[in-house]
N, C-alpha and C. Protein backbone atom coordinates (compact mmCIF):
# COMPACT_ATOMS: atom_id res chain seq x y z
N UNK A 1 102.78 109.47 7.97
CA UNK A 1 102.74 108.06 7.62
C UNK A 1 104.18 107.60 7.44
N UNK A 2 104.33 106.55 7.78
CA UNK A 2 105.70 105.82 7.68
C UNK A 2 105.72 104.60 7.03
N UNK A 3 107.19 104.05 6.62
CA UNK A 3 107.15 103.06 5.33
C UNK A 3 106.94 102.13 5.94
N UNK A 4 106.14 101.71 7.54
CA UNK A 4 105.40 100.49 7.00
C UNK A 4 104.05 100.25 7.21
N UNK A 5 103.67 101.66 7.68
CA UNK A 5 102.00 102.10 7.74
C UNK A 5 101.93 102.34 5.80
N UNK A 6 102.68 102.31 5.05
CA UNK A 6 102.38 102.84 3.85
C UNK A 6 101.51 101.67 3.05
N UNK A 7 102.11 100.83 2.96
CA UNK A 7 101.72 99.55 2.18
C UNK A 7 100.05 98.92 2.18
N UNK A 8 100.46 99.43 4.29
CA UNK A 8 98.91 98.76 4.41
C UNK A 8 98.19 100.15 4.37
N UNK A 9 97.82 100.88 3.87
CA UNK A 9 96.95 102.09 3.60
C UNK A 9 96.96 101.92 1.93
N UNK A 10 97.72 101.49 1.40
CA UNK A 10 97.49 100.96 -0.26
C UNK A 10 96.85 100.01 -0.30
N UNK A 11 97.05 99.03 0.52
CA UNK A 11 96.19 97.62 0.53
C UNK A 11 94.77 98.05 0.63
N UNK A 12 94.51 98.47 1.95
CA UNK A 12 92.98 98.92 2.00
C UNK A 12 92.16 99.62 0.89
N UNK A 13 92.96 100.83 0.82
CA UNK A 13 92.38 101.63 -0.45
C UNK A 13 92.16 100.63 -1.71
N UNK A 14 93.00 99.70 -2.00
CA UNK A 14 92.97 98.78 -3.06
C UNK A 14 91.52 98.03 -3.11
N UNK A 15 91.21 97.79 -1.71
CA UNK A 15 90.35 96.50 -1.42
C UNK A 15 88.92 97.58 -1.12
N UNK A 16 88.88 98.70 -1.06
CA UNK A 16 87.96 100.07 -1.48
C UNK A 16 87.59 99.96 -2.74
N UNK A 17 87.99 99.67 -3.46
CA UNK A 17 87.80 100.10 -4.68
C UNK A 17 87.64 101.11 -5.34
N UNK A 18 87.41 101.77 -6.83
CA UNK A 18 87.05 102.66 -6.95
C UNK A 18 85.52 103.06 -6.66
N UNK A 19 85.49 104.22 -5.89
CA UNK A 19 83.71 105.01 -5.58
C UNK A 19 82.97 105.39 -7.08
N UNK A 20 83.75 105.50 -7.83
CA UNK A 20 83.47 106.15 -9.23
C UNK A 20 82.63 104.99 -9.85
N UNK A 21 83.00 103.62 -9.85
CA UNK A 21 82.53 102.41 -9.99
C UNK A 21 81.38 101.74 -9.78
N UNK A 22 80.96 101.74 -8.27
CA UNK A 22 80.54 101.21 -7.56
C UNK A 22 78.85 101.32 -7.86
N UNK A 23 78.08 100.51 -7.26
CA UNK A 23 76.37 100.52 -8.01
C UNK A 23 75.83 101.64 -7.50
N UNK A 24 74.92 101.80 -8.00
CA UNK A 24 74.28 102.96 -6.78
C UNK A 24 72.63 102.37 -7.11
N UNK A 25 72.17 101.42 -6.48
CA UNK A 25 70.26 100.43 -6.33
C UNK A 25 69.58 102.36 -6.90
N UNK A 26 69.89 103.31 -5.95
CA UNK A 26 68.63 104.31 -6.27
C UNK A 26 69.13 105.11 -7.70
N UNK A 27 70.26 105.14 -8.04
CA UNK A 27 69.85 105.69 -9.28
C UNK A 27 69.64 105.18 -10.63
N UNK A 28 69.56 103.71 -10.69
CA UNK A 28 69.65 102.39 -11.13
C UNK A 28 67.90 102.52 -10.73
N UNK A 29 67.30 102.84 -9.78
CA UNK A 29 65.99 103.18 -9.91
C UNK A 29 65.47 104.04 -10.48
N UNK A 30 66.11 105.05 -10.67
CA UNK A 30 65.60 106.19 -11.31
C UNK A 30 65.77 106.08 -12.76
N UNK A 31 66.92 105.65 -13.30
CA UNK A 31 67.42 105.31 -14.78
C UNK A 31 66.39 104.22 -14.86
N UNK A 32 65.78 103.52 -14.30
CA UNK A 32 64.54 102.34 -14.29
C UNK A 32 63.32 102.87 -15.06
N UNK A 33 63.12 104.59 -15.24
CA UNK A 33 61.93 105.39 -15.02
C UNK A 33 61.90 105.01 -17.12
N UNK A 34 63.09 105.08 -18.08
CA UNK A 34 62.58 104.90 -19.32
C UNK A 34 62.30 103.67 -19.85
N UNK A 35 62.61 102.57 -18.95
CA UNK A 35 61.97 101.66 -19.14
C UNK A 35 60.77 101.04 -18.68
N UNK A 36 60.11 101.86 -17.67
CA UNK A 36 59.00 101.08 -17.23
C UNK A 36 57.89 101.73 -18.11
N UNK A 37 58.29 102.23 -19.18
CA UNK A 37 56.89 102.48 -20.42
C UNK A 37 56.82 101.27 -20.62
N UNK A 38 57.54 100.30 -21.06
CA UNK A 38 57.05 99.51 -21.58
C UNK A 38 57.44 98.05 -20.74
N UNK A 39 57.88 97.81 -19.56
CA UNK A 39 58.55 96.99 -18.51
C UNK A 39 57.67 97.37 -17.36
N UNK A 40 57.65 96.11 -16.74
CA UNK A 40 56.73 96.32 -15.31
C UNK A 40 57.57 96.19 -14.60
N UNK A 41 57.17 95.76 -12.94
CA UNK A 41 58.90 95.31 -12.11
C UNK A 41 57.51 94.45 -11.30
N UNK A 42 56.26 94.46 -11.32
CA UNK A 42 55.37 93.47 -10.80
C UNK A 42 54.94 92.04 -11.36
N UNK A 43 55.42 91.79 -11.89
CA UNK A 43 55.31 90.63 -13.14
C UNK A 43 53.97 90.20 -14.20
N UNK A 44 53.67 91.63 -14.48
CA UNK A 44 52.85 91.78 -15.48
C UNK A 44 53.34 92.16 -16.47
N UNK A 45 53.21 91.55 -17.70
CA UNK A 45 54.01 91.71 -18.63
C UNK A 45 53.16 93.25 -19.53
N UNK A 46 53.93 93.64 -20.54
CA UNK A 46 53.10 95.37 -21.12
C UNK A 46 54.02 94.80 -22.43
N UNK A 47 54.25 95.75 -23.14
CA UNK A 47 54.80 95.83 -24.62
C UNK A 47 55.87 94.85 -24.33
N UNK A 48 56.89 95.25 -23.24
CA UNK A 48 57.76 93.99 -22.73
C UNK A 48 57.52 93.12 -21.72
N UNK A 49 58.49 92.07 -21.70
CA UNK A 49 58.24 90.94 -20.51
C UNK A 49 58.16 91.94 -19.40
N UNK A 50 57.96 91.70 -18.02
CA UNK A 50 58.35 91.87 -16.59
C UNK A 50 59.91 91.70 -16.23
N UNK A 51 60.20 93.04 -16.08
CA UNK A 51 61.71 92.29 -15.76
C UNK A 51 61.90 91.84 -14.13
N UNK A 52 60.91 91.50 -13.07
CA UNK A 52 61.14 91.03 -12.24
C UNK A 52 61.22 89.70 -12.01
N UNK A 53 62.46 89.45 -11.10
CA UNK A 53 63.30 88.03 -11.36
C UNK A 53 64.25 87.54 -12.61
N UNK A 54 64.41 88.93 -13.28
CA UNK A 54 65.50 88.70 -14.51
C UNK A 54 66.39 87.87 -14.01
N UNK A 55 67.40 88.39 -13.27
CA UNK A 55 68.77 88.30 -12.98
C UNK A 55 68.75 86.30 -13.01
N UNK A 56 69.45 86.11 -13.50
CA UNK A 56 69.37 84.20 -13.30
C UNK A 56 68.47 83.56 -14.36
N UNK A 57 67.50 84.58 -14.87
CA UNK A 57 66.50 84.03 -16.00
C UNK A 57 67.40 83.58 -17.40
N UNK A 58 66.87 83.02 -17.69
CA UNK A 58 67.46 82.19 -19.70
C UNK A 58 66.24 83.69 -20.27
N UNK A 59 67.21 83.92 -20.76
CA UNK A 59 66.42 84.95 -22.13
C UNK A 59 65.61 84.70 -22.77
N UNK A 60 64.09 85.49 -23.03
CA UNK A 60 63.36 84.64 -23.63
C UNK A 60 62.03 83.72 -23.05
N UNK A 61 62.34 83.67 -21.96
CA UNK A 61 61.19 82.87 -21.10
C UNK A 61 60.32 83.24 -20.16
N UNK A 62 59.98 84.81 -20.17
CA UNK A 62 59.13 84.88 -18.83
C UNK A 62 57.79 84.40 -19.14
N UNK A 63 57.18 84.32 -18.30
CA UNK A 63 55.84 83.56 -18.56
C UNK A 63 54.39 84.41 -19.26
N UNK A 64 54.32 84.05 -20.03
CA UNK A 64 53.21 84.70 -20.60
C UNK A 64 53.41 86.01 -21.79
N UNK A 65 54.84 85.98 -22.06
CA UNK A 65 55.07 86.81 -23.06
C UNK A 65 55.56 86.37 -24.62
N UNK A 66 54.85 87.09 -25.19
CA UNK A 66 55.46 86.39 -27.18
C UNK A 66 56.81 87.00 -27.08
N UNK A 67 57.84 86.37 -27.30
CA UNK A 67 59.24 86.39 -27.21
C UNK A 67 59.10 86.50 -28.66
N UNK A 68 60.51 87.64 -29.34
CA UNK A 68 61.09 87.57 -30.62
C UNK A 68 61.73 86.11 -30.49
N UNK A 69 61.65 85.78 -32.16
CA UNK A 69 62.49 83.82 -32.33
C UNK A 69 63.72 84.18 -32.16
N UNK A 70 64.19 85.30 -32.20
CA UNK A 70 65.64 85.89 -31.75
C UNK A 70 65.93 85.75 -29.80
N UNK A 71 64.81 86.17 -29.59
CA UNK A 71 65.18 86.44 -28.01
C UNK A 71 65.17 85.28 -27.77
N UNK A 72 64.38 84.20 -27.81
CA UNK A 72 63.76 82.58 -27.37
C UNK A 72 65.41 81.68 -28.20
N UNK A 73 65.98 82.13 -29.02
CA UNK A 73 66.99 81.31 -29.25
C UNK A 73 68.56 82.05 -28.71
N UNK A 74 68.14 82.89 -27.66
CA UNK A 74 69.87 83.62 -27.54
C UNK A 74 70.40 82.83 -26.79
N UNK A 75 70.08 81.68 -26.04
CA UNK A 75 70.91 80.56 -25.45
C UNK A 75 71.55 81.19 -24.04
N UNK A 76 71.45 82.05 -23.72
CA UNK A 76 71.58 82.43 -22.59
C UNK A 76 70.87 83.44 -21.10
N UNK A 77 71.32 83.24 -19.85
CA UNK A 77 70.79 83.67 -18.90
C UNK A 77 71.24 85.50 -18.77
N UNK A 78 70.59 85.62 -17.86
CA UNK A 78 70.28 86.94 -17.50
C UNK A 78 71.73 87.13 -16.17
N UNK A 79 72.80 88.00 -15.98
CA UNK A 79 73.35 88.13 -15.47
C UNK A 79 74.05 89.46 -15.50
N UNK A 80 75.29 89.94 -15.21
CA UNK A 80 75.33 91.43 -15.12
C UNK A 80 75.96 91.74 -16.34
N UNK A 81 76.85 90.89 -16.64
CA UNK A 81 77.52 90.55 -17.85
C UNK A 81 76.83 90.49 -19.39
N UNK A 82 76.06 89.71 -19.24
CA UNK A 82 74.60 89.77 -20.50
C UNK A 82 73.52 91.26 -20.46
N UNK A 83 73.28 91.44 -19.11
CA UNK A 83 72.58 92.83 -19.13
C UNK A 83 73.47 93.72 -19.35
N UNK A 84 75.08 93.76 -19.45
CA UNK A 84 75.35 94.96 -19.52
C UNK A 84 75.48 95.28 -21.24
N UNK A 85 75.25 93.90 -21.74
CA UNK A 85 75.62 93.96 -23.35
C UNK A 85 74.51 94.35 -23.98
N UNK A 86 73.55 93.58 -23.62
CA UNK A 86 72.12 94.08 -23.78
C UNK A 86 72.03 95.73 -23.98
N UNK A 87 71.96 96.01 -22.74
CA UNK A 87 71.80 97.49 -22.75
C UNK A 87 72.42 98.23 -23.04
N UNK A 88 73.79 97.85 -23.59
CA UNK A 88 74.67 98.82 -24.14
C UNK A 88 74.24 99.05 -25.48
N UNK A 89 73.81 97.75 -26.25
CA UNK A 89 73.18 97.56 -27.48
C UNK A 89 72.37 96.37 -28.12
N UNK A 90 71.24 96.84 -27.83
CA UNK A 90 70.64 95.48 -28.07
C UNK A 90 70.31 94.40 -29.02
N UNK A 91 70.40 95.45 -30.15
CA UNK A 91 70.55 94.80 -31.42
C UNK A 91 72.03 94.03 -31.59
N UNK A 92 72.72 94.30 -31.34
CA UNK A 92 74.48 93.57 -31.39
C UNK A 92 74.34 92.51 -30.52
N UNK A 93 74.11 92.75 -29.15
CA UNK A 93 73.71 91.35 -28.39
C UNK A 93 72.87 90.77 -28.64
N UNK A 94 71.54 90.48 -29.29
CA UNK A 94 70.55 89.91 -29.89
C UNK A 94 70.30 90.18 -31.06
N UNK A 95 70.86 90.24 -32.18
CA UNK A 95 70.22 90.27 -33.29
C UNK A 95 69.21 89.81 -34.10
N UNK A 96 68.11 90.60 -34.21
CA UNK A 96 67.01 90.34 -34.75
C UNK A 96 65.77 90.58 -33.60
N UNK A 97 66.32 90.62 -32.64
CA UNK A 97 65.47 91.27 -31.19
C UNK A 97 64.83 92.63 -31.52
N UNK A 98 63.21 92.75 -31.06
CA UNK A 98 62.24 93.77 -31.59
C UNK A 98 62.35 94.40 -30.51
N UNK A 99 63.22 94.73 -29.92
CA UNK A 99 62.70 95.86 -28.70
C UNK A 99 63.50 96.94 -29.27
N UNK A 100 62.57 97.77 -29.30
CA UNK A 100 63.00 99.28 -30.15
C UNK A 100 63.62 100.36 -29.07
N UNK A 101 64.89 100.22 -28.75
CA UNK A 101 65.55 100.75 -27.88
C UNK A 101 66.99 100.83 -28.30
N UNK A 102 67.85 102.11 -28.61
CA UNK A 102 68.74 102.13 -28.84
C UNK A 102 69.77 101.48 -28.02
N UNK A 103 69.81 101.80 -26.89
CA UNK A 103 70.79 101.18 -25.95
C UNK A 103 71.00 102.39 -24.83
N UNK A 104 71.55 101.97 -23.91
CA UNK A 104 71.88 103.22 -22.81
C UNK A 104 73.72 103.01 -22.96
N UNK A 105 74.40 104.34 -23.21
CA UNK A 105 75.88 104.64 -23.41
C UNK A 105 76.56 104.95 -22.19
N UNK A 106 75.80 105.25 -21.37
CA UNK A 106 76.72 105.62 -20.16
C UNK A 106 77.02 104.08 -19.19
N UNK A 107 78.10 103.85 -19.56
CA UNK A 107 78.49 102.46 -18.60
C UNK A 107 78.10 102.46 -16.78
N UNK A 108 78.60 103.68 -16.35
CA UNK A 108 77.63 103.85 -15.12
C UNK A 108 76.69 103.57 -14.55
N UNK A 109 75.92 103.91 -15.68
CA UNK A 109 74.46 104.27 -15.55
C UNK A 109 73.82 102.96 -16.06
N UNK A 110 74.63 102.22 -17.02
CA UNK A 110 74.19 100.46 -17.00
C UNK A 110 74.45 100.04 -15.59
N UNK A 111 75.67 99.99 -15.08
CA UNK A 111 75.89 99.26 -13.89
C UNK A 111 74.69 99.26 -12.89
N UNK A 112 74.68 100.85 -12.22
CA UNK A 112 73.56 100.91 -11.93
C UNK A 112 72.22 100.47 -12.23
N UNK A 113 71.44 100.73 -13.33
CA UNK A 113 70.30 99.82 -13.62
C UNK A 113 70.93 98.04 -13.13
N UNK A 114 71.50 98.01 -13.50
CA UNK A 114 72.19 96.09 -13.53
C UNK A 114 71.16 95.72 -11.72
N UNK A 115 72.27 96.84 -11.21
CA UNK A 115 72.07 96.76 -9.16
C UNK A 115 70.28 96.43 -8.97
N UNK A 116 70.21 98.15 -9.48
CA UNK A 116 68.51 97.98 -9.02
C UNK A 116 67.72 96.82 -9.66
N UNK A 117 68.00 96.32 -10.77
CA UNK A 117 67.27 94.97 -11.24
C UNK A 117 67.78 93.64 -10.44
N UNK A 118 68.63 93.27 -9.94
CA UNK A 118 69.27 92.70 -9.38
C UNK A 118 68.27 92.46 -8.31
N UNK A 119 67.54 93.69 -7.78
CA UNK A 119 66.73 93.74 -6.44
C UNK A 119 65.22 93.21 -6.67
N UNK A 120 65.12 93.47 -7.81
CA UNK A 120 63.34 92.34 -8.20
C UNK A 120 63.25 91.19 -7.88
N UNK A 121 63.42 91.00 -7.05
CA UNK A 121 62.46 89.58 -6.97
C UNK A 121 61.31 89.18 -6.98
């Protein structure tokens, strides 16, 4: 490699991103598996709402479910940013929210779930 093949082989790699990062839809399906005790992905609601068609949803509103007065007043939508707070901890991002779930710690492994929910429509 030479100094002016160098720059543009940094550029690219740059615009690569990191692989370490990146979503992965199937294991974001599989990490899907401790929540569908109580989550559908068909839009039947169970202990929890349906999370199909989250992504873009206002918190709080799927149809046909008793929402905590916590969840129905968090003033905001469903995005990767809000799901990733959510699931990191749900009680801190919603306080007073009854879903009895500690949180998932591996940031990864949020991202991922984020992807595969992303795909419900």
């Amino acid at each position: 490699m030479n100094k002016t093949t160098f720059p543009l082989v940094l550029a690219l790699l740059a615009l690569a991103g990191d692989p370490a990062s990146a979503q992965d839809v199937a294991a974001g399906k599989a990490a899907f598996a401790q929540c569908s005790a109580c989550h559908s992905i068909d839009g039947s609601n169970g202990a929890g709402p349906s999370l199909v068609g989250i992504t873009g949803r206002k918190a709080g509103t799927f149809p046909g479910f008793r929402f905590s007065r916590a969840m129905k007043g968090a003033g905001f939508s469903w995005d990767e940013k809000t799901l990733s707070a959510y699931l990191a901890d749900p009680q801190q991002a919603v306080p007073g929210n009854v879903m009895p779930f500690s949180g998932v710690a591996d940031a990864q492994q949020r991202r991922d779930l984020i992807a595969y929910l992303a795909t419900l429509k």
